[in-house]
PDB file of N, CA and C in Angstrom:
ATOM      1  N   UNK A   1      66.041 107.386 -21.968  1.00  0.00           N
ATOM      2  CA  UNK A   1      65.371 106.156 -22.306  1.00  0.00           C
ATOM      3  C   UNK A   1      65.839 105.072 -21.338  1.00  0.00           C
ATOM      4  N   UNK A   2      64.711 104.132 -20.922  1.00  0.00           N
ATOM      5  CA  UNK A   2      65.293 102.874 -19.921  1.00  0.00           C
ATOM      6  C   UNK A   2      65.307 102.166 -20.616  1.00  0.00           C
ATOM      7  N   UNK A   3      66.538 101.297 -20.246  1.00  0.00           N
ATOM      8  CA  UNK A   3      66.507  99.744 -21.288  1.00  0.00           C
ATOM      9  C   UNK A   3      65.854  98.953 -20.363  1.00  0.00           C
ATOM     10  N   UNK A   4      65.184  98.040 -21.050  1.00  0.00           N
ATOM     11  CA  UNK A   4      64.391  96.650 -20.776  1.00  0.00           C
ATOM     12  C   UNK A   4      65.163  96.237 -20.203  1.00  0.00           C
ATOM     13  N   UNK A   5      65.410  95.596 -18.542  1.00  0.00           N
ATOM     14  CA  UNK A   5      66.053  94.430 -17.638  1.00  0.00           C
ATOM     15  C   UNK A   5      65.475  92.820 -18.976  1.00  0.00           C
ATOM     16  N   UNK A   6      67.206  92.810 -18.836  1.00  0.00           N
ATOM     17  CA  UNK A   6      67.278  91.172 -19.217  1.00  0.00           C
ATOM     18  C   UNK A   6      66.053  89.876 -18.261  1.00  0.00           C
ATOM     19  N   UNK A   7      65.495  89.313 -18.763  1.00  0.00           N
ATOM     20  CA  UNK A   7      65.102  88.316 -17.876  1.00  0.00           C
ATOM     21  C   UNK A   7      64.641  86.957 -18.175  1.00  0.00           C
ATOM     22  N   UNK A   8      64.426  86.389 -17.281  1.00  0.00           N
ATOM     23  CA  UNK A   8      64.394  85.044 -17.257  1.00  0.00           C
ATOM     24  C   UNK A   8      63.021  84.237 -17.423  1.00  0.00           C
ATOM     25  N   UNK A   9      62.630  83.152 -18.623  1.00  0.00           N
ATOM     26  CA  UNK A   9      61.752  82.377 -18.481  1.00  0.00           C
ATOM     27  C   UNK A   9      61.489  81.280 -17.623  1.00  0.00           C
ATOM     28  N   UNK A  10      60.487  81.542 -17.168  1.00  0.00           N
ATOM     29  CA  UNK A  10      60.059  80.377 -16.103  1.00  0.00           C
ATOM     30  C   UNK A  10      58.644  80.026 -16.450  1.00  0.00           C
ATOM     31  N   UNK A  11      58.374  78.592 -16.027  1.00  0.00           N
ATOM     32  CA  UNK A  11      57.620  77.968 -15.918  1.00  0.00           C
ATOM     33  C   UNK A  11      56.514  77.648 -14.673  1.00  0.00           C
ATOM     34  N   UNK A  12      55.372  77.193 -14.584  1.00  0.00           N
ATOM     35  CA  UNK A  12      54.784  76.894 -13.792  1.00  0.00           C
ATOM     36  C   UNK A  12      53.159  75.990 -14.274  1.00  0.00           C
ATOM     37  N   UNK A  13      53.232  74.614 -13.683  1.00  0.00           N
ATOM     38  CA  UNK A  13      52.016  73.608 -13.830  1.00  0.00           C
ATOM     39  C   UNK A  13      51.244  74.251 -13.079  1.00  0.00           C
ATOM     40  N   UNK A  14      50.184  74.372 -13.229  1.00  0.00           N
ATOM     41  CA  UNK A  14      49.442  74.614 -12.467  1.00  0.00           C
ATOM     42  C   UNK A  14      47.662  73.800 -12.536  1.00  0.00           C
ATOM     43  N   UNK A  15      46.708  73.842 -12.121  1.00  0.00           N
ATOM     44  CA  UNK A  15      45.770  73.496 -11.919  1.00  0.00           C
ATOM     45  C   UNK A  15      44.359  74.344 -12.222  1.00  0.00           C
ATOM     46  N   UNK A  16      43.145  74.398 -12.842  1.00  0.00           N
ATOM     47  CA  UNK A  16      42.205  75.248 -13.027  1.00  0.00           C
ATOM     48  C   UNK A  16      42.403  75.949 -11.505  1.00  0.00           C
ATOM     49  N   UNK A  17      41.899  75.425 -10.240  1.00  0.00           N
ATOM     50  CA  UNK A  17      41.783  76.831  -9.129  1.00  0.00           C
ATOM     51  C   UNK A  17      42.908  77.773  -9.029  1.00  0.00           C
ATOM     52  N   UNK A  18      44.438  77.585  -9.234  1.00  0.00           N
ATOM     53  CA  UNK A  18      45.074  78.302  -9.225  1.00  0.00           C
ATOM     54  C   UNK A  18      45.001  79.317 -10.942  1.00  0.00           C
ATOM     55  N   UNK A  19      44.740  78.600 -11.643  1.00  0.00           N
ATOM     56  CA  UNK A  19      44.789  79.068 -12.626  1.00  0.00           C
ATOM     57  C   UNK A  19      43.282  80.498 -13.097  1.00  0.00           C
ATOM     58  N   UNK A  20      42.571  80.132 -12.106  1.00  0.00           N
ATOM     59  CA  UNK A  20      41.121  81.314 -11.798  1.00  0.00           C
ATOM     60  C   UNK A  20      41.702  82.226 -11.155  1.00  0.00           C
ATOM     61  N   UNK A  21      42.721  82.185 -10.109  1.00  0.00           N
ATOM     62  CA  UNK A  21      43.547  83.468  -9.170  1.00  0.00           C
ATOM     63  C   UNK A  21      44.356  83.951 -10.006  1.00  0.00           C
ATOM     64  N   UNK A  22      45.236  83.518 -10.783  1.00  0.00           N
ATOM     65  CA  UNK A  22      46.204  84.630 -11.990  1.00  0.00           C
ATOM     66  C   UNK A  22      45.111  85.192 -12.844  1.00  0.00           C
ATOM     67  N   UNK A  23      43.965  84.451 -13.507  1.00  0.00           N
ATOM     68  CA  UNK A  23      43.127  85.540 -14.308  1.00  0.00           C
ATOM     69  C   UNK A  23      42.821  86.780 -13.638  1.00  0.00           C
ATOM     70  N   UNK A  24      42.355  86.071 -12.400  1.00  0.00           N
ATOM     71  CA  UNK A  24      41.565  87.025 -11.132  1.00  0.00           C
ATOM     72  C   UNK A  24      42.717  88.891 -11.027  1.00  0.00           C
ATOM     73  N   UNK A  25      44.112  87.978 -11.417  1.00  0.00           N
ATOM     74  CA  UNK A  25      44.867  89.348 -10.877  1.00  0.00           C
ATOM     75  C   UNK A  25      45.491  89.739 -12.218  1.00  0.00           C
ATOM     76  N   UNK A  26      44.791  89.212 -13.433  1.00  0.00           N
ATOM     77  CA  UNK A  26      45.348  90.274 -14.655  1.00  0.00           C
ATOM     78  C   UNK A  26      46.426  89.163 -15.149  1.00  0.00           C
ATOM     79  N   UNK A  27      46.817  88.386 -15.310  1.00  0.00           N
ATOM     80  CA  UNK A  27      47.517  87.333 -15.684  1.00  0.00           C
ATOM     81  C   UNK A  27      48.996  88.372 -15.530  1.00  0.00           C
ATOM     82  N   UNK A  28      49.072  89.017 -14.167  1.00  0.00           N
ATOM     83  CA  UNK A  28      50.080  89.677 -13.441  1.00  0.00           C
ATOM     84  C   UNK A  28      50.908  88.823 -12.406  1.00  0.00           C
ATOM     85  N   UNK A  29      50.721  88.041 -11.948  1.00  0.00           N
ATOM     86  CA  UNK A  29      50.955  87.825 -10.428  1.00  0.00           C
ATOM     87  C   UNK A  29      50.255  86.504 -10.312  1.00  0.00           C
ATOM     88  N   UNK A  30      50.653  85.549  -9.261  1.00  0.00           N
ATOM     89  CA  UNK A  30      50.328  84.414  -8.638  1.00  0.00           C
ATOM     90  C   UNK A  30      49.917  85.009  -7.437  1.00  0.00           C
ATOM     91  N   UNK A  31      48.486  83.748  -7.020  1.00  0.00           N
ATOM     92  CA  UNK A  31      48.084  84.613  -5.616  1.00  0.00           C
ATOM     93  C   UNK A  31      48.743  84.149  -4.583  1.00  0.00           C
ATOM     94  N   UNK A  32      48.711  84.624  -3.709  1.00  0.00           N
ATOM     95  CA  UNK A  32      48.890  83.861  -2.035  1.00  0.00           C
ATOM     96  C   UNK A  32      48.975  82.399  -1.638  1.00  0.00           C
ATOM     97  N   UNK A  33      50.094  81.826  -1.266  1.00  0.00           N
ATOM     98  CA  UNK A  33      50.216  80.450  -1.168  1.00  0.00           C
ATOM     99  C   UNK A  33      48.887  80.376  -0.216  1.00  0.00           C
ATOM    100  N   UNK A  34      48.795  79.201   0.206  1.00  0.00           N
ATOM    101  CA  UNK A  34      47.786  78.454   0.973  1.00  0.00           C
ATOM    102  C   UNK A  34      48.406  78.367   2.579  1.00  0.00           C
ATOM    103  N   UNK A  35      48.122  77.969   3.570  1.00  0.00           N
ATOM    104  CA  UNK A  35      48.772  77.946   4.868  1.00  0.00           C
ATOM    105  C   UNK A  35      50.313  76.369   4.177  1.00  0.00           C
ATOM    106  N   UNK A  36      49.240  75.736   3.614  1.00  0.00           N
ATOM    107  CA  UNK A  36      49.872  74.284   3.487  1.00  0.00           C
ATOM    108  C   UNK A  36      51.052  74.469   2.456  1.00  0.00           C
ATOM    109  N   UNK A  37      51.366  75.619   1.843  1.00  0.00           N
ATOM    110  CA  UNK A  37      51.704  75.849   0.610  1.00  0.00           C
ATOM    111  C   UNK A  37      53.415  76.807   1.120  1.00  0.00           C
ATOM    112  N   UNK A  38      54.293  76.542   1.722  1.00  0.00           N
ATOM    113  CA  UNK A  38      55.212  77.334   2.204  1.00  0.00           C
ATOM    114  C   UNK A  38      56.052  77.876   1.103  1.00  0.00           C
ATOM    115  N   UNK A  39      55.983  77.016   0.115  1.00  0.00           N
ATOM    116  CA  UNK A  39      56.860  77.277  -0.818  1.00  0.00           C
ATOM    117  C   UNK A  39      56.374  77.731  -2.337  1.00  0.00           C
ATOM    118  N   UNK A  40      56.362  78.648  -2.965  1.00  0.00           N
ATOM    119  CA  UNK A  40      56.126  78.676  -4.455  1.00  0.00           C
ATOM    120  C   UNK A  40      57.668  78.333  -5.242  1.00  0.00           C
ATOM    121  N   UNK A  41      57.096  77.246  -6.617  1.00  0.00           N
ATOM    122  CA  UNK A  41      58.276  77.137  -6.824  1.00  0.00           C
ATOM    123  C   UNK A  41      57.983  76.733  -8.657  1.00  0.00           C
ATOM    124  N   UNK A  42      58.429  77.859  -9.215  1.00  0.00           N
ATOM    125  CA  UNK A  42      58.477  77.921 -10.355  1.00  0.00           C
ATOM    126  C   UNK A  42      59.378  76.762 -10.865  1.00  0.00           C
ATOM    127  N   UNK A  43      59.298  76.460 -12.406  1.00  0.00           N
ATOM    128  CA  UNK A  43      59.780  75.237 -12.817  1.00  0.00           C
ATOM    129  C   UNK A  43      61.609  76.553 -13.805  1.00  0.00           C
ATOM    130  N   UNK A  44      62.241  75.253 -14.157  1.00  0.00           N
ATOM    131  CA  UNK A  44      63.117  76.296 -15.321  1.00  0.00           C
ATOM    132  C   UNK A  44      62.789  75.868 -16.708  1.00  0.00           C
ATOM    133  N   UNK A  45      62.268  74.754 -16.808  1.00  0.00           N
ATOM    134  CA  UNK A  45      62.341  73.958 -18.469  1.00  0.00           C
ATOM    135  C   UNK A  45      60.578  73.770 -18.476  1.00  0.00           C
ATOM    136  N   UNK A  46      60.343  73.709 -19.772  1.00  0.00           N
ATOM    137  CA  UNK A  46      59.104  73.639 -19.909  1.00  0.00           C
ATOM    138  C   UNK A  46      58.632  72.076 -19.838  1.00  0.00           C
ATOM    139  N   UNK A  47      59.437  70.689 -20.176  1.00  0.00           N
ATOM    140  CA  UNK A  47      59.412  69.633 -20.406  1.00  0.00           C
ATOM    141  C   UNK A  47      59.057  69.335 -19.102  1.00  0.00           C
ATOM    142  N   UNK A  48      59.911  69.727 -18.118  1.00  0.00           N
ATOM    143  CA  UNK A  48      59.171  69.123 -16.681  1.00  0.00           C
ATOM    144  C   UNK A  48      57.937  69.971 -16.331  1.00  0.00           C
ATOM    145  N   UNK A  49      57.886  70.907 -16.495  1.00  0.00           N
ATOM    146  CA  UNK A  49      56.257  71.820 -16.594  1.00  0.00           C
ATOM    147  C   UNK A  49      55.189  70.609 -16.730  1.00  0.00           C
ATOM    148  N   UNK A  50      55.541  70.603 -18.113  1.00  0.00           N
ATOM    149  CA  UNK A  50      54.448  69.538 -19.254  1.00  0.00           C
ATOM    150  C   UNK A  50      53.952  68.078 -18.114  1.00  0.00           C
ATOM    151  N   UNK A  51      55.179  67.905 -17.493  1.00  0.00           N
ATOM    152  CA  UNK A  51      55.049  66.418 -17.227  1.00  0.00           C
ATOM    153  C   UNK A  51      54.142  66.634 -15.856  1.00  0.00           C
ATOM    154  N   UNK A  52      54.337  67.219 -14.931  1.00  0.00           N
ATOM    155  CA  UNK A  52      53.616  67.744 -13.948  1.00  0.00           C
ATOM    156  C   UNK A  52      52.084  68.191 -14.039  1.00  0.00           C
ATOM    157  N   UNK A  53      52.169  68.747 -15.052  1.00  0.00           N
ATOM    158  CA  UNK A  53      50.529  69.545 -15.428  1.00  0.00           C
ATOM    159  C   UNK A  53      49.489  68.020 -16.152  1.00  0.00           C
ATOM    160  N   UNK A  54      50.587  67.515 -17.211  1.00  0.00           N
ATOM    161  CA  UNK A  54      49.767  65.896 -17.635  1.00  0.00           C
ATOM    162  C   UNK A  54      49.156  65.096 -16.751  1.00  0.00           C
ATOM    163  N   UNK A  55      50.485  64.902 -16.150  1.00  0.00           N
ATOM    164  CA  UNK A  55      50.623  63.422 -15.027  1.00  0.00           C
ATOM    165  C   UNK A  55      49.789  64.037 -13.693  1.00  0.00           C
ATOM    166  N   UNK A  56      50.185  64.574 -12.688  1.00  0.00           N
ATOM    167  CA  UNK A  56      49.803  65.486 -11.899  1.00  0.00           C
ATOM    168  C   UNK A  56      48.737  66.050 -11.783  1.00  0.00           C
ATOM    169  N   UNK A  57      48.546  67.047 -12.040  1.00  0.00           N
ATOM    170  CA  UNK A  57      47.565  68.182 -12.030  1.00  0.00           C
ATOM    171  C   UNK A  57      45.957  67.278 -12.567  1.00  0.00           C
ATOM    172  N   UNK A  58      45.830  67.258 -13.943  1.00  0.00           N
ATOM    173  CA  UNK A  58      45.043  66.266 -14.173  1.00  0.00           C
ATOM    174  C   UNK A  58      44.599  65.409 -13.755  1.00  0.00           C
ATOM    175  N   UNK A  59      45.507  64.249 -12.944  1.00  0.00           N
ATOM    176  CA  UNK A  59      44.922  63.531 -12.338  1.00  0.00           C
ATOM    177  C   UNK A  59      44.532  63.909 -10.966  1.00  0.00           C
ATOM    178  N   UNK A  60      44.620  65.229 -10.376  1.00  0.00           N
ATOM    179  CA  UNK A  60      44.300  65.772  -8.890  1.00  0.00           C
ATOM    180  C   UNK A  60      43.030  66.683  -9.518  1.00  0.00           C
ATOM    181  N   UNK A  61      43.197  67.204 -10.448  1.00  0.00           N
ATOM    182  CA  UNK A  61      42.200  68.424 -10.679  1.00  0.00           C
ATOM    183  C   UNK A  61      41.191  68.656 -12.097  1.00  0.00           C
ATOM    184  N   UNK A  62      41.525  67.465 -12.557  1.00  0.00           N
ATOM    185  CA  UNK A  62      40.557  67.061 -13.810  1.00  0.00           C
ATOM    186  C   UNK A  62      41.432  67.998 -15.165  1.00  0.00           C
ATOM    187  N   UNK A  63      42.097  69.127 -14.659  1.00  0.00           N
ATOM    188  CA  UNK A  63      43.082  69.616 -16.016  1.00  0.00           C
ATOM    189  C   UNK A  63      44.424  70.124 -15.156  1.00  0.00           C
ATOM    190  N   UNK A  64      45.077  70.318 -16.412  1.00  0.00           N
ATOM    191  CA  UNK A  64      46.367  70.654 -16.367  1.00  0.00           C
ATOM    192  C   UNK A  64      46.706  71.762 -16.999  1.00  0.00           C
ATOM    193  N   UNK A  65      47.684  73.050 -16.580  1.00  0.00           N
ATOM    194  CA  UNK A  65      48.028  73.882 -17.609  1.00  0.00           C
ATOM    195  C   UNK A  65      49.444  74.025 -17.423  1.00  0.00           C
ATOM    196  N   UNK A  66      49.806  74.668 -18.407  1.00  0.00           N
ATOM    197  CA  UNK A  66      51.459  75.012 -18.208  1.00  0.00           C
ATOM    198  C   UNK A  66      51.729  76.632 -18.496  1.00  0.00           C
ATOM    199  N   UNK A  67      51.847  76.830 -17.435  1.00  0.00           N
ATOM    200  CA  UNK A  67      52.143  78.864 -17.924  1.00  0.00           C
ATOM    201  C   UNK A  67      53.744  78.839 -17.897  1.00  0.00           C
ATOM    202  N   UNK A  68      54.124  80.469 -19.104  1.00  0.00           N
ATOM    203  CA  UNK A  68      54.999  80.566 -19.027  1.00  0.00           C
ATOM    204  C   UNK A  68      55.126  82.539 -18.492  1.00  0.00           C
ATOM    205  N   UNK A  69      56.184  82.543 -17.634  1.00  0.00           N
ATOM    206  CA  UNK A  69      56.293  84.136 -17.572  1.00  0.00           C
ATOM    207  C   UNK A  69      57.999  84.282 -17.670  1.00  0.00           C
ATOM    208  N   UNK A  70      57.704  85.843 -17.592  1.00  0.00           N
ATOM    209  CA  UNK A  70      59.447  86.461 -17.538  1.00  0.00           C
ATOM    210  C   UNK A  70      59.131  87.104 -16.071  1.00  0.00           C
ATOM    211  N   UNK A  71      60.365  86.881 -15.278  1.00  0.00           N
ATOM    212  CA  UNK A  71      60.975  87.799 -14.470  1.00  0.00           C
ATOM    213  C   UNK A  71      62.282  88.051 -14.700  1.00  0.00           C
ATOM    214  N   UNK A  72      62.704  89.185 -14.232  1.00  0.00           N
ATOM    215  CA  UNK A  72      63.443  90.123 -14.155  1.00  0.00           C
ATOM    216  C   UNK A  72      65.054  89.253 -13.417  1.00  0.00           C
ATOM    217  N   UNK A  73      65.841  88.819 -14.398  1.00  0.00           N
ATOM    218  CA  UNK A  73      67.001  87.656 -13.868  1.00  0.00           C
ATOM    219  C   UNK A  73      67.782  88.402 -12.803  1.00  0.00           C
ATOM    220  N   UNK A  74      68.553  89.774 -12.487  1.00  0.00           N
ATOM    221  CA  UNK A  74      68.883  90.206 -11.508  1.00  0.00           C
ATOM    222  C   UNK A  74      68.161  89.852 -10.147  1.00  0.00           C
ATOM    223  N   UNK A  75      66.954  89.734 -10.339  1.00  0.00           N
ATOM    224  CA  UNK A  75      65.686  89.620  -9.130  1.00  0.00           C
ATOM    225  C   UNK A  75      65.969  88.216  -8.368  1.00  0.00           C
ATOM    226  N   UNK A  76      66.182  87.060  -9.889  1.00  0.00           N
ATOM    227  CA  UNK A  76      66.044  85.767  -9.525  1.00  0.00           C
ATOM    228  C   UNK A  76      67.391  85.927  -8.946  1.00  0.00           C
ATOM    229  N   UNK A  77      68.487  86.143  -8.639  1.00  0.00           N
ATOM    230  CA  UNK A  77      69.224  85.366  -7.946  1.00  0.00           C
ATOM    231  C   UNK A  77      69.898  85.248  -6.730  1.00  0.00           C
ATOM    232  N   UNK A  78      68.296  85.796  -6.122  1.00  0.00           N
ATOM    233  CA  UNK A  78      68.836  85.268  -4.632  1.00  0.00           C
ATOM    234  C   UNK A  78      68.137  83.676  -4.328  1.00  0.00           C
ATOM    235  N   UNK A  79      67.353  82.996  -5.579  1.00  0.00           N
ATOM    236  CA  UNK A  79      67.169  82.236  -5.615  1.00  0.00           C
ATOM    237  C   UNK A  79      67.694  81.048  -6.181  1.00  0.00           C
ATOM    238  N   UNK A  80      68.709  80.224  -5.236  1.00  0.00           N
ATOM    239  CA  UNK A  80      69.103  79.472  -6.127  1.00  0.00           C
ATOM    240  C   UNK A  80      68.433  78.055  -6.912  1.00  0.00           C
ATOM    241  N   UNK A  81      68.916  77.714  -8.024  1.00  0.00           N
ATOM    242  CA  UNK A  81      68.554  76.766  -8.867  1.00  0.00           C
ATOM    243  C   UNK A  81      68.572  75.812  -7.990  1.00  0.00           C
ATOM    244  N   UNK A  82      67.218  74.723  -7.792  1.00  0.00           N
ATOM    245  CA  UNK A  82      66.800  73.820  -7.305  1.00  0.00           C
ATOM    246  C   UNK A  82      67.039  72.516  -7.605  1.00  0.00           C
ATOM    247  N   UNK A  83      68.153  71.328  -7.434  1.00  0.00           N
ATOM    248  CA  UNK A  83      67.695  70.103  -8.429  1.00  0.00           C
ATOM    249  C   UNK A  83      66.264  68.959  -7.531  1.00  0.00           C
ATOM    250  N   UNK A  84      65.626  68.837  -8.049  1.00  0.00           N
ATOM    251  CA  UNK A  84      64.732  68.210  -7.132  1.00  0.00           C
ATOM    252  C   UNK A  84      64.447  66.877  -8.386  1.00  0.00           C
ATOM    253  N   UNK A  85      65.318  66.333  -8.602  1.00  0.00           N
ATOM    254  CA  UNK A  85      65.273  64.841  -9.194  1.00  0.00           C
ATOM    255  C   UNK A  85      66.697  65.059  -9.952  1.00  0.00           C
ATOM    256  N   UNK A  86      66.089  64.365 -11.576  1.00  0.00           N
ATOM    257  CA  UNK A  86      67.284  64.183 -12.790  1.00  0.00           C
ATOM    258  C   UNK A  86      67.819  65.760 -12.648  1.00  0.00           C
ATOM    259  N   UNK A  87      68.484  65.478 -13.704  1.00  0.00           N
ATOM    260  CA  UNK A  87      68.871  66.972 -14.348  1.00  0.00           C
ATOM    261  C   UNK A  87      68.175  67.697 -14.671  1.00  0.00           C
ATOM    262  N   UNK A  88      67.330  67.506 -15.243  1.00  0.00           N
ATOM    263  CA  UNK A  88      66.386  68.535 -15.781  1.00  0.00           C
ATOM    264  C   UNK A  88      64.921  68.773 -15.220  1.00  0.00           C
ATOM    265  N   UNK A  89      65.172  68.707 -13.802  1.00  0.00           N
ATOM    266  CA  UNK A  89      64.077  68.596 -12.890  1.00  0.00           C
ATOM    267  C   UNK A  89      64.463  69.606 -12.249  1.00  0.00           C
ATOM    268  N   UNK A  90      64.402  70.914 -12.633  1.00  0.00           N
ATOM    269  CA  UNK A  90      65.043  72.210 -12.027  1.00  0.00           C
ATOM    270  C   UNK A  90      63.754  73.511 -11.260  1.00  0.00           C
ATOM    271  N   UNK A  91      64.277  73.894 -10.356  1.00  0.00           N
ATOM    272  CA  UNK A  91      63.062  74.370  -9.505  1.00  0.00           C
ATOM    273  C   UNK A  91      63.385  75.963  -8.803  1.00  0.00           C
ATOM    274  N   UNK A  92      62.737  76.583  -8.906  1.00  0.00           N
ATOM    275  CA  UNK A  92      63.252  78.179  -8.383  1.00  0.00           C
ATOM    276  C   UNK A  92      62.470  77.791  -6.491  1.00  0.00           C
ATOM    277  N   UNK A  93      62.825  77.814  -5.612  1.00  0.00           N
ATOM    278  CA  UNK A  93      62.303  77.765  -4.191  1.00  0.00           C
ATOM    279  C   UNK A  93      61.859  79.185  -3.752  1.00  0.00           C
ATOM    280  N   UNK A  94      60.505  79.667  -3.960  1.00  0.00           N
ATOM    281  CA  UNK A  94      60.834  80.976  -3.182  1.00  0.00           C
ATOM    282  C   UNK A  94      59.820  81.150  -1.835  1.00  0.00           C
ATOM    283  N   UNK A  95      60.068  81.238  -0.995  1.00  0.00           N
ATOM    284  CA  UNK A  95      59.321  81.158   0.051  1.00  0.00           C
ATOM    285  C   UNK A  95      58.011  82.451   0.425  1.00  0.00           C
ATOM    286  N   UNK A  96      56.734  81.414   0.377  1.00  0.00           N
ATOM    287  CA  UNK A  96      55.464  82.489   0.247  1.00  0.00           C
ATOM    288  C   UNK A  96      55.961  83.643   0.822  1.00  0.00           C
ATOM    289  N   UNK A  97      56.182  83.821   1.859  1.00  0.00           N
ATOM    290  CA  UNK A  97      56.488  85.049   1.961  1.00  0.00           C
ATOM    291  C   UNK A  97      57.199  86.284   1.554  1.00  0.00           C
ATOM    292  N   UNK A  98      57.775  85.650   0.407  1.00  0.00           N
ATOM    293  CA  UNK A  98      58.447  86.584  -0.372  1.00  0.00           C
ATOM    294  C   UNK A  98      57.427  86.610  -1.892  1.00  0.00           C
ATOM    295  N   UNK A  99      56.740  86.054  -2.534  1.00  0.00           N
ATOM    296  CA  UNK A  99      56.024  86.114  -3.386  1.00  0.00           C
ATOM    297  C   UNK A  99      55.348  87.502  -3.500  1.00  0.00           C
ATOM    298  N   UNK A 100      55.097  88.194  -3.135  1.00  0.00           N
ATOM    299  CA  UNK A 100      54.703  89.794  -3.440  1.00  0.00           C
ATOM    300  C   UNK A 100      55.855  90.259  -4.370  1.00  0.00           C
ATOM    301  N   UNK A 101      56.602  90.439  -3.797  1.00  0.00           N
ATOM    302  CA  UNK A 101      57.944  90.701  -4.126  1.00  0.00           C
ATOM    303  C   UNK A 101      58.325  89.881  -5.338  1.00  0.00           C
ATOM    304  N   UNK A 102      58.277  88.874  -5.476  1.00  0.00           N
ATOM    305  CA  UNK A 102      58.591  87.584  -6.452  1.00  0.00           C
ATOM    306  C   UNK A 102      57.526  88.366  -7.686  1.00  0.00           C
ATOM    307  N   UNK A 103      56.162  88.626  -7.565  1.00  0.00           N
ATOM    308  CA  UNK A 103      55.236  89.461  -8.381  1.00  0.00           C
ATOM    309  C   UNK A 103      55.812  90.411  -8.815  1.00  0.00           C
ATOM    310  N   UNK A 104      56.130  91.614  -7.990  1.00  0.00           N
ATOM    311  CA  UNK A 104      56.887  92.128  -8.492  1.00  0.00           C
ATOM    312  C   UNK A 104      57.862  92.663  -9.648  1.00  0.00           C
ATOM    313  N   UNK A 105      58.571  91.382  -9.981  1.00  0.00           N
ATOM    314  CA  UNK A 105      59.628  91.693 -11.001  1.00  0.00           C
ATOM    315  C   UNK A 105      59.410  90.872 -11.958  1.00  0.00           C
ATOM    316  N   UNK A 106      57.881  90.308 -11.891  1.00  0.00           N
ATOM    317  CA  UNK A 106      57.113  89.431 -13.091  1.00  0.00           C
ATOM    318  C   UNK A 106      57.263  90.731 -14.173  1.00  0.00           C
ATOM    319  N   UNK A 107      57.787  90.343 -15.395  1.00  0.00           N
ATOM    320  CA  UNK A 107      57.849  91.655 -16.629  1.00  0.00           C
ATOM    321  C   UNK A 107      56.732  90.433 -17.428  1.00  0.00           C
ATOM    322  N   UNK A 108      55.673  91.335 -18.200  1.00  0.00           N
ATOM    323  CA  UNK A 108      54.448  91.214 -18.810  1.00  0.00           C
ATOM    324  C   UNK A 108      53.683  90.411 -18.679  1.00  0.00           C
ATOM    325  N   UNK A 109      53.154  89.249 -18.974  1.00  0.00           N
ATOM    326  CA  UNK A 109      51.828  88.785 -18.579  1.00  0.00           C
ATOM    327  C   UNK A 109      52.758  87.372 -18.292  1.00  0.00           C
ATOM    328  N   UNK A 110      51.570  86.858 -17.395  1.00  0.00           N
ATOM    329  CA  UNK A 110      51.754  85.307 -17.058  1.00  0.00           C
ATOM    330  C   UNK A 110      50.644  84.541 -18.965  1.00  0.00           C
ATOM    331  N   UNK A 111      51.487  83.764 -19.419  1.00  0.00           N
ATOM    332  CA  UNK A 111      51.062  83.012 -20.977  1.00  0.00           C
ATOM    333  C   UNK A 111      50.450  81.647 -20.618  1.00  0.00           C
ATOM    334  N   UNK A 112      49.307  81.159 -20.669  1.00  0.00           N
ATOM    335  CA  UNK A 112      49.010  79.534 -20.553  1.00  0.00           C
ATOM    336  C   UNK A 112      49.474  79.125 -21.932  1.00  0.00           C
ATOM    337  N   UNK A 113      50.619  77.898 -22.404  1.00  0.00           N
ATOM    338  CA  UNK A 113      51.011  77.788 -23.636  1.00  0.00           C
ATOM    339  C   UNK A 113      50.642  76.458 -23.389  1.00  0.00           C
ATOM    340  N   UNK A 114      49.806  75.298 -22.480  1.00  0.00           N
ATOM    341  CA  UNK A 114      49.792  74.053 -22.496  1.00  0.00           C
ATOM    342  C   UNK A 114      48.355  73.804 -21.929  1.00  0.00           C
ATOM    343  N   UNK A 115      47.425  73.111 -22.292  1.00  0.00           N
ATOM    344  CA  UNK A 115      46.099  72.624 -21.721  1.00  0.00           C
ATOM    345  C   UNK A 115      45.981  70.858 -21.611  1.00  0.00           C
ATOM    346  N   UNK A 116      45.831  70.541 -20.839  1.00  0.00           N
ATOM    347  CA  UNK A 116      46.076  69.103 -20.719  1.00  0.00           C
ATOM    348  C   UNK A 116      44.156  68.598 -19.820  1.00  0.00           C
ATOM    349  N   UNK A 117      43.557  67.508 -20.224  1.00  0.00           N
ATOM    350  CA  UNK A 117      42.241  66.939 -19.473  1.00  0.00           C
ATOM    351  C   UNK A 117      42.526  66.115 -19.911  1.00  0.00           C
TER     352      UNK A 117
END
């Protein structure tokens, strides 16, 4: 019998067009950054999720969502924890080119738990 890898919740705001490419791939996987897009960068707390997808997203893209997934925490840590403001403005950096891979060790579905217009 295999035991289930421990793993980690993460977050991600996102926008209806990105949010048509995770349906597109099975609510498995995030697609392909953009040329402009070097970085994918998952959130750690859902509160800054929320605030991004409200404030943000909405006002760029008419809605807002907030997904939540698990990856696989052994996986995450060649990524270190990001502070990109307060404290609780925490950010996984992973560089598009590793995002296949980052897919990868996504364990079960990507969840939309937030809708914001």
């Amino acid at each position: 019998m295999t035991a289930t890898p421990a793993t980690t919740t993460l977050w991600r705001p996102t926008g209806p067009a990105e949010l048509d490419l995770v349906r597109a791939l099975a609510w498995r996987a995030w697609p392909p950054r953009l040329p402009e897009q070097p970085i994918f960068y998952p959130v750690l707390n859902e509160e800054y999720a929320i605030t991004i997808a409200r404030d943000w997203n909405v006002k760029h893209d008419g809605a807002g969502y907030v997904t939540r997934f698990e990856v696989a925490s052994d996986f995450l840590t060649r990524y270190p924890v990001q502070q990109a403001g307060g404290r609780t403005i925490l950010e996984l950096w992973v560089p598009a080119e590793e995002l296949d891979d980052f897919n990868a060790h996504i364990v079960g579905e990507i969840q939309v738990v937030h809708e914001f217009h």
